[in-house]
Protein backbone atom coordinates (compact mmCIF):
# COMPACT_ATOMS: atom_id res chain seq x y z
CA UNK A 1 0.00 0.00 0.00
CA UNK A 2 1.45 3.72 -0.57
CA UNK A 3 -0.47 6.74 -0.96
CA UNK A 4 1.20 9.31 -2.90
CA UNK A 5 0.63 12.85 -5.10
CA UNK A 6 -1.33 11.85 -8.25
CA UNK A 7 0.59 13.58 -11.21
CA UNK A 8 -0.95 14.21 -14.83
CA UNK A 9 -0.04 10.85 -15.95
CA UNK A 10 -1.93 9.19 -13.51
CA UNK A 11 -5.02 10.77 -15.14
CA UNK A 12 -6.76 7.67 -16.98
CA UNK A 13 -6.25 5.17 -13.97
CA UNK A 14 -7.61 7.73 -11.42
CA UNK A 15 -11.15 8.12 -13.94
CA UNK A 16 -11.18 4.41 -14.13
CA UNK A 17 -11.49 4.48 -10.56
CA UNK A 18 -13.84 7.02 -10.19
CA UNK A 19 -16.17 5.40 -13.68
CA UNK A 20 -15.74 1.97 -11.75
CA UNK A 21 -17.06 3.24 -8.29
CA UNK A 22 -19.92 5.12 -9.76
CA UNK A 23 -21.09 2.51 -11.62
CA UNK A 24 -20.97 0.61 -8.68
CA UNK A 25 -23.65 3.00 -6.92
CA UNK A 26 -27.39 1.78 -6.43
CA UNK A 27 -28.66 4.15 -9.02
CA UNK A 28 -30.67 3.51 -12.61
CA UNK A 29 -27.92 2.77 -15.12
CA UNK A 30 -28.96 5.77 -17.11
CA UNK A 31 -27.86 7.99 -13.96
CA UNK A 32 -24.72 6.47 -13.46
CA UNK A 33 -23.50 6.61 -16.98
CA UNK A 34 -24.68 10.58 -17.07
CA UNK A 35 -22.83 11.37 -13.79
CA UNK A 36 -19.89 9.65 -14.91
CA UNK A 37 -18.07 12.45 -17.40
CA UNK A 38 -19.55 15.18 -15.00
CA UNK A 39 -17.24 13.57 -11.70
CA UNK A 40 -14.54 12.91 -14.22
CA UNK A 41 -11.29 14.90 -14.40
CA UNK A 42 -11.44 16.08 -18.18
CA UNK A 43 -7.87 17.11 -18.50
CA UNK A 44 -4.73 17.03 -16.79
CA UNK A 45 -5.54 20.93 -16.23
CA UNK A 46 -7.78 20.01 -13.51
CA UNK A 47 -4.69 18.83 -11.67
CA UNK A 48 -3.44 22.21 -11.41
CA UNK A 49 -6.69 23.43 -9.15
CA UNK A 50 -6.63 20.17 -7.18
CA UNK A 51 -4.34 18.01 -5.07
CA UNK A 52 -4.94 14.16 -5.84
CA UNK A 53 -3.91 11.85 -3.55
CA UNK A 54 -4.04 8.14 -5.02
CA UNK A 55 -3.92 4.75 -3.24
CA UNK A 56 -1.81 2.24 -4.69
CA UNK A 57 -1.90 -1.61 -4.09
CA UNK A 58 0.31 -3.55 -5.87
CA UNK A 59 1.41 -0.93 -8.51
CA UNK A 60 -2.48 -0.42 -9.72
CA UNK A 61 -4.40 2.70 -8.64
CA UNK A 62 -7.41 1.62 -5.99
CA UNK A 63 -8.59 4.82 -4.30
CA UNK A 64 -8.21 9.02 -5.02
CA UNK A 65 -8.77 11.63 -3.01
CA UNK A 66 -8.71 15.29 -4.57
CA UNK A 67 -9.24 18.34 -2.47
CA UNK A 68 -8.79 22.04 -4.00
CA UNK A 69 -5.71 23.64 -3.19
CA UNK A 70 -6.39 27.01 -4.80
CA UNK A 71 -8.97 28.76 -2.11
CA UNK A 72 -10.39 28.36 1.26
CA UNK A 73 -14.15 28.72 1.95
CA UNK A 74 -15.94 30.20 5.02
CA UNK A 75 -18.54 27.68 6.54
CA UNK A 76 -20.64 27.98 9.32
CA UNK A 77 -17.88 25.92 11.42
CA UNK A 78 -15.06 28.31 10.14
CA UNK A 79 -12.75 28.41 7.30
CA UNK A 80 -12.21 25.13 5.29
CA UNK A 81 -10.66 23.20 2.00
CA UNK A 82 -13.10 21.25 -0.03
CA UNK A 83 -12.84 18.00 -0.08
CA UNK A 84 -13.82 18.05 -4.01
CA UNK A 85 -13.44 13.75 -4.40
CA UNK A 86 -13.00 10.69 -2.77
CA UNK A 87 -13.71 6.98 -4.77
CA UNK A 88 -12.66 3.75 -3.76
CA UNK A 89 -12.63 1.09 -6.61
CA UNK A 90 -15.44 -1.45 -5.56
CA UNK A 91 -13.62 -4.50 -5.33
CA UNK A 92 -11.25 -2.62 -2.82
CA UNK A 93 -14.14 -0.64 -0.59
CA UNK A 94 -14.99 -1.41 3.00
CA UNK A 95 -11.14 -2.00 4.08
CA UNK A 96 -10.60 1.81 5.26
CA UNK A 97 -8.67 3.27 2.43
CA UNK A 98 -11.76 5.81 2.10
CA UNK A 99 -11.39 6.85 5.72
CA UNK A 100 -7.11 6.86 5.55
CA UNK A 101 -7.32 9.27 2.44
CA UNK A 102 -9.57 11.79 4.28
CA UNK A 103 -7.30 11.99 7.50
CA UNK A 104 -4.04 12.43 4.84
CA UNK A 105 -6.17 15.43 3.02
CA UNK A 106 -6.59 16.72 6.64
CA UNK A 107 -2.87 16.55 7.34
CA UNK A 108 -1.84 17.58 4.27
CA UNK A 109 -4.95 20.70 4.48
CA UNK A 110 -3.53 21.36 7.93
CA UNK A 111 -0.15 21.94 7.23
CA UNK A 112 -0.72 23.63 3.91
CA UNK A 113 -2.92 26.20 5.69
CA UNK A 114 -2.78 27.08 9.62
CA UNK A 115 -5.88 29.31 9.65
CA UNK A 116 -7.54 26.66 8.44
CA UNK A 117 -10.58 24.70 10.80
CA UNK A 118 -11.24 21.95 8.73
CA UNK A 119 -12.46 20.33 6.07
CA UNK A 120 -15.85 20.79 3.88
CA UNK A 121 -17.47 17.75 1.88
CA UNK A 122 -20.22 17.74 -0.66
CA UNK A 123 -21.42 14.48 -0.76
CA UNK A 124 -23.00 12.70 -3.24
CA UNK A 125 -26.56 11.39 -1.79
CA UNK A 126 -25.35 7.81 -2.07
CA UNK A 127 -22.15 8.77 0.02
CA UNK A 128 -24.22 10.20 2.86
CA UNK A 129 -23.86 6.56 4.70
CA UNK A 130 -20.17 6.37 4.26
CA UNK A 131 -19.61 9.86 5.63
CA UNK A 132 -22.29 9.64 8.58
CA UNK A 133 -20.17 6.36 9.23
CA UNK A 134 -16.85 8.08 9.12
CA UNK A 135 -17.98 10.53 12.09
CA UNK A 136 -17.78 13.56 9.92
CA UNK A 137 -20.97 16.04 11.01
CA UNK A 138 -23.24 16.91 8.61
CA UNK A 139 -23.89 20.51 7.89
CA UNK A 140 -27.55 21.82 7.46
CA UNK A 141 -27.95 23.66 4.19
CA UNK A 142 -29.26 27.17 5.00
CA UNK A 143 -30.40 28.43 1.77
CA UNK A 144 -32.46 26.58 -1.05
CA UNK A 145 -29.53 27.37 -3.33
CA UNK A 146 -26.79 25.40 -0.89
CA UNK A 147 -25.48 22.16 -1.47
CA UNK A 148 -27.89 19.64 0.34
CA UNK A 149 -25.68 16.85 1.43
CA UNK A 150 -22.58 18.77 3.45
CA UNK A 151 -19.97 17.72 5.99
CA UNK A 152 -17.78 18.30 8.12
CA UNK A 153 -13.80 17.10 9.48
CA UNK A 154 -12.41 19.28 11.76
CA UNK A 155 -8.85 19.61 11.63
CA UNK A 156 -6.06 18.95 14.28
């Protein structure tokens, strides 16, 4: 197992991951294959606005983790990095490489930023589980307009 920076040649494995989980979700076909190209990375450029973090076992990517590196948001916990992705292929989910990547973005978030407070995530609705099972709190939208399915890591 390592877990290391994702660079731009990494790009095809990490959407294989990320194509692979989603179709793994328990959603109609139809919505899986149209939310695949919109979680996709489209180009390495993407790379440049966020941090990857990848999970290796045995030289083949398993699990990513990207979080956005270019600006901080204010929450109603304090100021935070988005967690912007996190998929685990399916044949290597339930064994806590989900959970491992989101304490390394909060290290890595931490030192990268000391006024930070933590860490946002905007879940998908079929992530909600995994999250509420990872103790993260969820955040109450406020406003029709805000994300609906928010949490929360504290940092440190």
């Amino acid at each position: 197992m390592t877990i290391r920076n994702a660079d731009k040649s990494d790009l095809a494995a990490i959407n294989r991951v990320i194509t692979d989980a989603v179709m793994a979700w328990p959603l109609p076909e139809r919505a899986r294959r149209l939310i695949v190209p919109v979680l996709c990375y489209n180009d390495a450029e993407d790379l440049d606005y966020y941090q990857a973090l990848v999970w290796e076992e045995d030289g083949q990517i398993v699990g990513v983790a990207t979080w956005d590196i270019t600006r901080q948001i204010s929450t109603t916990k304090g100021r935070a990095k988005l967690l912007h992705g996190l998929f685990i292929a399916p044949g290597f989910q339930r064994r806590g490489i989900g959970q491992t990547l989101i304490g390394e973005v909060a290290v890595r978030a931490a030192a990268s930023d000391a006024s930070l407070d933590g860490l946002l995530i905007k879940a998908e609705r079929v992530a909600i589980g995994f999250f509420k099972h990872c103790g993260l709190e969820p955040i109450e939208a406020l406003a029709p307009e805000d994300y609906p399915y928010q949490f929360w890591r504290p940092l440190g």
